[in-house]
C-alpha atoms as a PDB file:
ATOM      1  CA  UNK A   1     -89.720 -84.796-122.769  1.00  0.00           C
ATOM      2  CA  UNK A   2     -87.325 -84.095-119.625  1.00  0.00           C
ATOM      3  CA  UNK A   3     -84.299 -82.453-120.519  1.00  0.00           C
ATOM      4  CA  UNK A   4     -80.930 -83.440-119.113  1.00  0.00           C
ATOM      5  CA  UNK A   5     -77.282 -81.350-118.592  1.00  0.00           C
ATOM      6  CA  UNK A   6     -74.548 -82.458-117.860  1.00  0.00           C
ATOM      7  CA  UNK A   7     -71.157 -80.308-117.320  1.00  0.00           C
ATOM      8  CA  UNK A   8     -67.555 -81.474-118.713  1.00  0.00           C
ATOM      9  CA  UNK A   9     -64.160 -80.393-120.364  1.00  0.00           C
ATOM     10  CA  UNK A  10     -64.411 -80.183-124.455  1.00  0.00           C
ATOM     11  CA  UNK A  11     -60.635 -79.834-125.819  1.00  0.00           C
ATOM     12  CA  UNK A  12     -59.726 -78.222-122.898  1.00  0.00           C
ATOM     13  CA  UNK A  13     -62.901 -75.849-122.744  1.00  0.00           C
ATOM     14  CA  UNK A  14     -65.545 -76.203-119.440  1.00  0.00           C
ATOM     15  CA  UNK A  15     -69.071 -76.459-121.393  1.00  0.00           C
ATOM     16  CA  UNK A  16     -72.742 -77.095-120.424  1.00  0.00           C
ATOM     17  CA  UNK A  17     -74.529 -79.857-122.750  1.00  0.00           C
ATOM     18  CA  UNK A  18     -78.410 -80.327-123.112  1.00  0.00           C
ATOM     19  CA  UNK A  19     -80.017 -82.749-124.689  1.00  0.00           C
ATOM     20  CA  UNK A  20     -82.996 -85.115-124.535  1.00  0.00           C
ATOM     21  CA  UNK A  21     -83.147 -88.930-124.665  1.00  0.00           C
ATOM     22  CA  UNK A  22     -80.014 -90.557-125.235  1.00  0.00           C
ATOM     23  CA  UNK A  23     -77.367 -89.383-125.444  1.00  0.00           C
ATOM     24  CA  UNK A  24     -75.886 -90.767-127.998  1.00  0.00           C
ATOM     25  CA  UNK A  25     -78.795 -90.285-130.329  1.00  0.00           C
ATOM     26  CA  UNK A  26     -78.766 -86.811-129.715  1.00  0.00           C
ATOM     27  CA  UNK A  27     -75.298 -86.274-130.702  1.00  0.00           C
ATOM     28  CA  UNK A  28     -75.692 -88.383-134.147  1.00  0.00           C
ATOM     29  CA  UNK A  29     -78.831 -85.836-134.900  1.00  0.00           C
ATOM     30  CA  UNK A  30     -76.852 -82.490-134.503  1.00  0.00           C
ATOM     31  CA  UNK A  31     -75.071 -80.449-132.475  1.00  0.00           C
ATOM     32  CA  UNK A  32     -75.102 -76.726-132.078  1.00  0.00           C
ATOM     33  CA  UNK A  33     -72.183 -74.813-130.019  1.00  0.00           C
ATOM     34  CA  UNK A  34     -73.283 -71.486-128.186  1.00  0.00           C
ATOM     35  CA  UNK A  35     -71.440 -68.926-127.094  1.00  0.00           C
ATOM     36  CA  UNK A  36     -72.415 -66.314-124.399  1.00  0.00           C
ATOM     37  CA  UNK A  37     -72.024 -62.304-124.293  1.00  0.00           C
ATOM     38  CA  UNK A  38     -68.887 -60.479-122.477  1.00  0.00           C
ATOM     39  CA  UNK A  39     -68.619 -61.173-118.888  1.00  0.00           C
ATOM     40  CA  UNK A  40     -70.785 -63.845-119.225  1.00  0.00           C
ATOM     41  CA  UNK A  41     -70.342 -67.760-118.798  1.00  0.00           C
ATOM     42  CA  UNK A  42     -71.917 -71.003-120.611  1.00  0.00           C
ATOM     43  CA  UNK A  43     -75.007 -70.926-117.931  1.00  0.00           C
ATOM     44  CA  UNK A  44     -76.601 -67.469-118.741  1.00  0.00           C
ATOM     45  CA  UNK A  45     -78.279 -68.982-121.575  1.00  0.00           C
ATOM     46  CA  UNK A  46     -79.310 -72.167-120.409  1.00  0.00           C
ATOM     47  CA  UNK A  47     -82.401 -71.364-121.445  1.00  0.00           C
ATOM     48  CA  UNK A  48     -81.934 -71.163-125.069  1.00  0.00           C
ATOM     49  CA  UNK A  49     -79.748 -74.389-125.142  1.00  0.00           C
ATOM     50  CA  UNK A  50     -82.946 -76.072-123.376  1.00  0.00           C
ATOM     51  CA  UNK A  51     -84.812 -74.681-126.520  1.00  0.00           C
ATOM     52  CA  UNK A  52     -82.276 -76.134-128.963  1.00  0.00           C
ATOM     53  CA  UNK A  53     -82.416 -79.336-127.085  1.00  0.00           C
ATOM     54  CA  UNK A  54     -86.400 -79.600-127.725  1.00  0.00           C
ATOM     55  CA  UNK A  55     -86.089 -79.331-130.897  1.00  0.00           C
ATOM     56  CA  UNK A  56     -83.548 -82.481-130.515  1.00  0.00           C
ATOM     57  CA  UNK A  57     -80.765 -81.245-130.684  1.00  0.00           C
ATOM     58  CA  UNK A  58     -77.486 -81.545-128.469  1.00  0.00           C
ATOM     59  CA  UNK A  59     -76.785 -78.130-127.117  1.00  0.00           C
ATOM     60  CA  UNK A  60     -73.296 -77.129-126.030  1.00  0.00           C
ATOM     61  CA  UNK A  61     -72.848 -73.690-124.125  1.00  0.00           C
ATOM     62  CA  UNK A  62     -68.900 -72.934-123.913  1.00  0.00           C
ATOM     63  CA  UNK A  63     -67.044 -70.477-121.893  1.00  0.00           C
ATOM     64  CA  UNK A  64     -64.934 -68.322-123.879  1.00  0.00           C
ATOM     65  CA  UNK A  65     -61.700 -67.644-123.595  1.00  0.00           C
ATOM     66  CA  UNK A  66     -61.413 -65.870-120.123  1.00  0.00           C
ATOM     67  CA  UNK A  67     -64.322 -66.307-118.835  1.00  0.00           C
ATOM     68  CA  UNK A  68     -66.604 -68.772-116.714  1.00  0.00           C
ATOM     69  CA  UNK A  69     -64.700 -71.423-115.423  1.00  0.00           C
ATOM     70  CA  UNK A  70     -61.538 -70.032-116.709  1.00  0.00           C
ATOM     71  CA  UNK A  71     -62.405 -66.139-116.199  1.00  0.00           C
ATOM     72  CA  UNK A  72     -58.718 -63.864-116.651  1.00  0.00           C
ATOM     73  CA  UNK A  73     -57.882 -63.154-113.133  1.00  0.00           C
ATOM     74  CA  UNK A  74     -57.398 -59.526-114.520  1.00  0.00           C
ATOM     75  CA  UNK A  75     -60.923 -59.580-116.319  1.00  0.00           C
ATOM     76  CA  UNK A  76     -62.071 -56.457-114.517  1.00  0.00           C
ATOM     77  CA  UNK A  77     -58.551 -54.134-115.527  1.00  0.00           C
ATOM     78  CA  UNK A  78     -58.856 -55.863-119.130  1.00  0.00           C
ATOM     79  CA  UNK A  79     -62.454 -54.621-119.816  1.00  0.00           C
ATOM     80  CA  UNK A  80     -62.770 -51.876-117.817  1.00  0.00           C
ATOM     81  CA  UNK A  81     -64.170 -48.603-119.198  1.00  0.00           C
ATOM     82  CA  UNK A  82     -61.901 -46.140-120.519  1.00  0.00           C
ATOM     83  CA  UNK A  83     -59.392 -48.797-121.314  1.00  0.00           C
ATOM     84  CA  UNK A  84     -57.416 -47.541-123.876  1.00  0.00           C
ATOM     85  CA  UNK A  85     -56.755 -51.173-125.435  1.00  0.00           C
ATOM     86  CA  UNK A  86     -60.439 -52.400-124.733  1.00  0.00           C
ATOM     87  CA  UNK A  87     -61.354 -53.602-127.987  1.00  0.00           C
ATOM     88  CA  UNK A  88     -58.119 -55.474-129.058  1.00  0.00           C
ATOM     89  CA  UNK A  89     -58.528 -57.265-125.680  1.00  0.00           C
ATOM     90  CA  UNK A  90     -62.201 -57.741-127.161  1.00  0.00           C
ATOM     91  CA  UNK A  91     -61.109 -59.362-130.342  1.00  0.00           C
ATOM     92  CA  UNK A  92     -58.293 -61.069-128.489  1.00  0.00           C
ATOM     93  CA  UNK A  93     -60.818 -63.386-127.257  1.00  0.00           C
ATOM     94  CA  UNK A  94     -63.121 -63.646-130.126  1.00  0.00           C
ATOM     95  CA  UNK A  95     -59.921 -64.558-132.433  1.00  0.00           C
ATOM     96  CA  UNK A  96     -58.710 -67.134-129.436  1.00  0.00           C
ATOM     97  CA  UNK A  97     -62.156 -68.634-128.845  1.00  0.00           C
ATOM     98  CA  UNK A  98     -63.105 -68.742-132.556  1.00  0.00           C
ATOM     99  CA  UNK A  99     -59.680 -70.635-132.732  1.00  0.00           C
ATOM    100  CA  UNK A 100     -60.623 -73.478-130.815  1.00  0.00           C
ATOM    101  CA  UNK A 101     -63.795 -74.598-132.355  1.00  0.00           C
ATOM    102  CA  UNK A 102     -61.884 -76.927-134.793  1.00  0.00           C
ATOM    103  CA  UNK A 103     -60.926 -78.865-131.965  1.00  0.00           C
ATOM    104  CA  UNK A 104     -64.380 -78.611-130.185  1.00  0.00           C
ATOM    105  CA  UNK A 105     -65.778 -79.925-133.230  1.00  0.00           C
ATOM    106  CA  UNK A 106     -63.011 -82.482-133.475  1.00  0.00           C
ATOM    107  CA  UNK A 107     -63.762 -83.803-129.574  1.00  0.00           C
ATOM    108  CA  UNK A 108     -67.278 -83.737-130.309  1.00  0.00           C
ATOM    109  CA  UNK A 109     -67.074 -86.251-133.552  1.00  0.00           C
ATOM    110  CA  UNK A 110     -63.838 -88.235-132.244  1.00  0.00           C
ATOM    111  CA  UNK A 111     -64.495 -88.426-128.581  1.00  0.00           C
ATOM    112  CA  UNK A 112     -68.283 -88.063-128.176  1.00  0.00           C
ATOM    113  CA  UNK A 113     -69.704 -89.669-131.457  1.00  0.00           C
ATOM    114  CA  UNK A 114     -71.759 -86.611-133.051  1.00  0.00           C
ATOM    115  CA  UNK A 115     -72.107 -86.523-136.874  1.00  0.00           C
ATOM    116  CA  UNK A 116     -69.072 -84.546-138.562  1.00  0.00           C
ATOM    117  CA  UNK A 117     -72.118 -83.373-141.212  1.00  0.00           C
ATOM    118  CA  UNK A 118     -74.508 -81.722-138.477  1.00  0.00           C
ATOM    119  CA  UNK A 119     -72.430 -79.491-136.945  1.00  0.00           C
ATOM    120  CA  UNK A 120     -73.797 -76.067-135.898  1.00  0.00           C
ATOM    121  CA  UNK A 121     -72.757 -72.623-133.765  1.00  0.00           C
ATOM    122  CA  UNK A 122     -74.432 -69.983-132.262  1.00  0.00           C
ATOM    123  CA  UNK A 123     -73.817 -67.063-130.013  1.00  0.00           C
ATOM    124  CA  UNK A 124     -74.729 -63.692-128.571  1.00  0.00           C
ATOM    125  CA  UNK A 125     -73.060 -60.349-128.739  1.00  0.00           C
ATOM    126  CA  UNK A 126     -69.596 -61.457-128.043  1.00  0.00           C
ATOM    127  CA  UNK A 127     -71.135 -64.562-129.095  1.00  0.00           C
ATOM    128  CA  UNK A 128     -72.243 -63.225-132.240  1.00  0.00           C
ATOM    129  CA  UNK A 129     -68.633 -62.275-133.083  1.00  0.00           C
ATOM    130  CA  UNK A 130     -67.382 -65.674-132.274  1.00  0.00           C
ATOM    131  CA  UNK A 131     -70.201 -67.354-134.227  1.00  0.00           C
ATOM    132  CA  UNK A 132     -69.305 -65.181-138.040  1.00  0.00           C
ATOM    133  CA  UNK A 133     -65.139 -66.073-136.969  1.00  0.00           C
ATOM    134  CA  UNK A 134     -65.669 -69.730-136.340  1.00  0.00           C
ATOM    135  CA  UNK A 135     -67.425 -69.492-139.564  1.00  0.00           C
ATOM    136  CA  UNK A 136     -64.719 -68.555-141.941  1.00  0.00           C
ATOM    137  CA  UNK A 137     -62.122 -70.812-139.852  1.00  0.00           C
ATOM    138  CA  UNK A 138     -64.029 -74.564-140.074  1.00  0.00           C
ATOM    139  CA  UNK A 139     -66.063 -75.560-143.293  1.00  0.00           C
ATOM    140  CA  UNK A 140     -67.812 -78.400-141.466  1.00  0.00           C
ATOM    141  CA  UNK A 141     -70.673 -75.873-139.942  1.00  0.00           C
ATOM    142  CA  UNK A 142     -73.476 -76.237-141.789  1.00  0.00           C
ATOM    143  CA  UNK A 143     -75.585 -73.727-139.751  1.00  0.00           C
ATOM    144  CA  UNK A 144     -75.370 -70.717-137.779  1.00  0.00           C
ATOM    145  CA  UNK A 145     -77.172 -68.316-135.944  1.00  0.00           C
ATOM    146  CA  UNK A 146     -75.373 -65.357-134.420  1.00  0.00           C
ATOM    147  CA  UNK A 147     -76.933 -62.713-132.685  1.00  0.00           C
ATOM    148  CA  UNK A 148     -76.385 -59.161-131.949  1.00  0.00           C
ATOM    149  CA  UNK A 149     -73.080 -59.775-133.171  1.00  0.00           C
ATOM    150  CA  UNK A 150     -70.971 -58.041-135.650  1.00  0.00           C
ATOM    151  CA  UNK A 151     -68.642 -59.952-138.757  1.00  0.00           C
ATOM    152  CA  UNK A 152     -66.667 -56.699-138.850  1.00  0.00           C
ATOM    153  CA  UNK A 153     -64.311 -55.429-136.241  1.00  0.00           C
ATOM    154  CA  UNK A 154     -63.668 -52.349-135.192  1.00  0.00           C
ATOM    155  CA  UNK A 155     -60.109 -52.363-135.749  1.00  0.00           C
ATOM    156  CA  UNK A 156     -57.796 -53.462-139.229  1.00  0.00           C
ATOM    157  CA  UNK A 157     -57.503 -57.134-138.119  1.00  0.00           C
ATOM    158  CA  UNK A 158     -56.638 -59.399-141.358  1.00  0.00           C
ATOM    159  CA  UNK A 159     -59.322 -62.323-139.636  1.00  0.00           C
ATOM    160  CA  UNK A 160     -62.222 -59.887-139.872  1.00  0.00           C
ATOM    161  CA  UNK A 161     -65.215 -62.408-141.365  1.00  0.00           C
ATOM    162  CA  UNK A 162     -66.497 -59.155-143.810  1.00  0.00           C
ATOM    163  CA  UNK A 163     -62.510 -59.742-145.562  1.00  0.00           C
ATOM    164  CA  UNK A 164     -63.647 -63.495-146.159  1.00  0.00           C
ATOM    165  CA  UNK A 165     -67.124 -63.719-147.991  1.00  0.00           C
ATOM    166  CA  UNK A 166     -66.682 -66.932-149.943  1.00  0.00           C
ATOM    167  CA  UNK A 167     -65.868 -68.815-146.852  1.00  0.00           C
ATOM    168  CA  UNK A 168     -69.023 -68.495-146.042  1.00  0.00           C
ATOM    169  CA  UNK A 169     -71.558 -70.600-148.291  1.00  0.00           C
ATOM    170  CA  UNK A 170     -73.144 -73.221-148.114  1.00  0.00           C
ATOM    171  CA  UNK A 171     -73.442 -72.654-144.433  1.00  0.00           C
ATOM    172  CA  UNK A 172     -76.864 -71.724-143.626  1.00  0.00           C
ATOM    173  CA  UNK A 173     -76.384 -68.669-142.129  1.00  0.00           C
ATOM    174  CA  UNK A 174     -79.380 -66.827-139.773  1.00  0.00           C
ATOM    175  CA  UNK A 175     -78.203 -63.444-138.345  1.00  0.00           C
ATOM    176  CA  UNK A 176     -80.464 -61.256-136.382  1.00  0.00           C
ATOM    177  CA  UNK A 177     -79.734 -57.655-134.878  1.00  0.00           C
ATOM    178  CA  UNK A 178     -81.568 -54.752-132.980  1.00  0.00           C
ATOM    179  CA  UNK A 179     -82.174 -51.828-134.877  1.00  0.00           C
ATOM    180  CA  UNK A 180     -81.500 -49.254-131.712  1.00  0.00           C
ATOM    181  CA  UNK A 181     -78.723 -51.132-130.699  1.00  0.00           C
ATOM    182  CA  UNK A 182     -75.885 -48.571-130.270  1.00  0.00           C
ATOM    183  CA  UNK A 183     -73.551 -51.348-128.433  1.00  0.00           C
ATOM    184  CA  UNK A 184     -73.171 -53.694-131.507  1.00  0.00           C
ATOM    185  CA  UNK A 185     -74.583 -51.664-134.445  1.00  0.00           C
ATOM    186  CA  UNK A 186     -76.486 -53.358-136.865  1.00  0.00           C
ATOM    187  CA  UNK A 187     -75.503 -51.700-140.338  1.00  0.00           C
ATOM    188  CA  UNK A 188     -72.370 -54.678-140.309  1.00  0.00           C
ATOM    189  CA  UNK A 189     -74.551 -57.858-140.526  1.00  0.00           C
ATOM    190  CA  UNK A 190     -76.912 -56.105-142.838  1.00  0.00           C
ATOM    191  CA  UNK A 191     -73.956 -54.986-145.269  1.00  0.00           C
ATOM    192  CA  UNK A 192     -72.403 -58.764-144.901  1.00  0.00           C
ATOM    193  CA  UNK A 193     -75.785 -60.592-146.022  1.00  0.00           C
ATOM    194  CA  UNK A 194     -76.205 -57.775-149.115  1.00  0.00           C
ATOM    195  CA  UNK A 195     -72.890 -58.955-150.255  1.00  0.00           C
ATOM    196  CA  UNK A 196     -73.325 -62.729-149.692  1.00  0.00           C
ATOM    197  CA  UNK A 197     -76.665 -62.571-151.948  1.00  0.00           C
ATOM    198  CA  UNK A 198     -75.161 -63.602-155.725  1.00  0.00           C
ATOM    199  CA  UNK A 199     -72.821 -65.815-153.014  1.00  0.00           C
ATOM    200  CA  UNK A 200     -75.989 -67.968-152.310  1.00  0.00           C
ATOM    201  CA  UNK A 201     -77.779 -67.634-155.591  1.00  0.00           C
ATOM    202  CA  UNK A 202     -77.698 -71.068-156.199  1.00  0.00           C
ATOM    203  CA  UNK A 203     -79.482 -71.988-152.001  1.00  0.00           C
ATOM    204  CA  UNK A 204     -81.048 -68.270-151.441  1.00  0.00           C
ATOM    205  CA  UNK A 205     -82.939 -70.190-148.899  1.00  0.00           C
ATOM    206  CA  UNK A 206     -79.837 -71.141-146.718  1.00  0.00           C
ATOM    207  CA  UNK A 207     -78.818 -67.102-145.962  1.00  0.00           C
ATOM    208  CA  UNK A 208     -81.098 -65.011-143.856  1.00  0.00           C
ATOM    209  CA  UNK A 209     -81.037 -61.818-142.074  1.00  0.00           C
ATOM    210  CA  UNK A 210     -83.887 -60.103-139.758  1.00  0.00           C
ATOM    211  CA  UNK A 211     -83.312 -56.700-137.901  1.00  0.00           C
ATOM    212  CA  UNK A 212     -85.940 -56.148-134.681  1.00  0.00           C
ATOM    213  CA  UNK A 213     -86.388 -52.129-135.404  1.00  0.00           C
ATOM    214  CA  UNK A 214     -87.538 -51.370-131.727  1.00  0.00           C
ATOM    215  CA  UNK A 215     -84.938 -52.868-130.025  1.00  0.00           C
ATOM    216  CA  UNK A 216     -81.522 -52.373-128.758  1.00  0.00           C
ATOM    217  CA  UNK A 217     -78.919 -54.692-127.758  1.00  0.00           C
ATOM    218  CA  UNK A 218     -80.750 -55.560-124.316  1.00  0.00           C
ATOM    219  CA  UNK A 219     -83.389 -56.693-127.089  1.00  0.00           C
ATOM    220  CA  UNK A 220     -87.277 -56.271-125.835  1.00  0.00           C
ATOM    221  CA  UNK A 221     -88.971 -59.421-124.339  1.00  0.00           C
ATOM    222  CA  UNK A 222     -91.126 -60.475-126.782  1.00  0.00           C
ATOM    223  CA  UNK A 223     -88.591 -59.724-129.705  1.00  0.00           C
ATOM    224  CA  UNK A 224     -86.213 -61.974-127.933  1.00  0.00           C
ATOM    225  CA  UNK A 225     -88.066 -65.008-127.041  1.00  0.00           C
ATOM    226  CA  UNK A 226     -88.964 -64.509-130.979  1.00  0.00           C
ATOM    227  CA  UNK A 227     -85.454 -63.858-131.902  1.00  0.00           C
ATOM    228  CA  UNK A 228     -84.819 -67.527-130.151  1.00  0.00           C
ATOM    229  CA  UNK A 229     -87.282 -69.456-131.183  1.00  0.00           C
ATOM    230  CA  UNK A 230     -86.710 -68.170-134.657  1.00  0.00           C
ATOM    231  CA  UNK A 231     -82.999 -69.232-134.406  1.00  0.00           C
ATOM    232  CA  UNK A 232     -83.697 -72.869-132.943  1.00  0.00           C
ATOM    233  CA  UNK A 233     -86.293 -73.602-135.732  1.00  0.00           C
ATOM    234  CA  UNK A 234     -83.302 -72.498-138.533  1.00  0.00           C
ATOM    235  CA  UNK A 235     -80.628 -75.049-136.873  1.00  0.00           C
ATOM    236  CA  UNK A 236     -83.714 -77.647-136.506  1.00  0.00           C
ATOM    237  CA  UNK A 237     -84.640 -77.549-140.065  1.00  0.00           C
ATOM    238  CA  UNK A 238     -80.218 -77.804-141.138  1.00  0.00           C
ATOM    239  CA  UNK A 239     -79.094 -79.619-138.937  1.00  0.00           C
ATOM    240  CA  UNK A 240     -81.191 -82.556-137.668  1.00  0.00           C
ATOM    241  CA  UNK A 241     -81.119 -85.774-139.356  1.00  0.00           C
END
């Protein structure tokens, strides 16, 4: 079935949907938000919102705070190497972004017409962080899927997702990591899903972790089209009604 995108402003964020059919339907059967990796913008992965759209799905890439369409005109002097305050600039947007998805998901059900109880979010690296935040801030996701992303900072911030494990459950939570991957180590995410375990006793089905051993975070081709596939299936089988 032919895919179709369309560009537009969500509570004050530019984002890239995909969807098939109507549109409408496609909002009332679920809607995942995706965030992209640091630098990056809501069209490097097109691609995997096309994959969440054949599933049937309405696929939202976003633009972080600061980047894409409304990139820091500084971005370069913020993030450069050897930056001294590099990482709290790094959680500065993770914390900001994470902070609007209430009203994403607010535009989405208000303005646009999706279902309030198929709500999803999804991300990569930078993504990834974004995806576990969002997660303890608004109750009405019912799936995720980070990857290569990390719940626990690397500095003593109070909003750190590994300081808030019962905010996590019932969401149905898929997180995936490369074992080599010396940018966003994996040993967080595997550490968060050990202690979430008695958390989702009662749905052990809706928590799931998978490490790719050979890979690092540029993950190998095949383990990433895997990773991807993998991670559309799991907000398929949660979210679409």
């Amino acid at each position: 079935m032919n895919l179709h995108t369309s560009r537009f402003v969500l509570a004050q964020a530019p984002v890239l949907g995909v969807h098939q059919g109507s549109r409408a339907e496609a909002l009332r059967r679920g809607v995942v938000l995706f965030f992209h990796g640091l630098g990056g913008g809501k069209e490097v992965h097109e691609r995997e919102l096309r994959l969440f759209a054949d599933q049937g799905l309405f696929a939202v890439g976003v633009d972080a705070v600061g980047h894409g369409e409304r990139r820091f005109p500084d971005f370069d002097a913020r993030f450069a190497e050897g930056n001294p305050r590099w990482m709290e600039e790094f959680l500065d947007v993770v914390e900001s972004t994470a902070s609007e998805v209430s009203a994403l998901l607010d535009a989405l059900v208000e303005e646009h017409g999706a279902d309030p109880a198929r709500l999803g979010v999804g991300g990569v690296s930078l993504g990834g962080y974004i995806t576990y935040a969002a997660l303890v801030r608004e109750q009405r996701l019912r799936a995720a899927v980070p990857l290569l992303g990390s719940p626990e900072w690397g500095l003593p911030r109070p909003a750190s997702p590994h300081h808030h494990l019962k905010r996590f459950f019932p969401t149905a939570l898929f997180s995936q990591t490369g074992g080599q991957d010396d940018v966003v180590p994996p040993g967080p995410a595997k550490a968060l899903h050990a202690r979430l375990e008695p958390l989702y006793a009662q749905a052990p089905e809706r928590l799931r972790h998978r490490e790719f051993p050979e890979s690092g975070h540029m993950m190998r081709e095949a383990d990433w089209h895997e990773a991807t596939r993998d991670a559309a299936d799991w907000l398929s089988h949660f979210l679409l009604r």
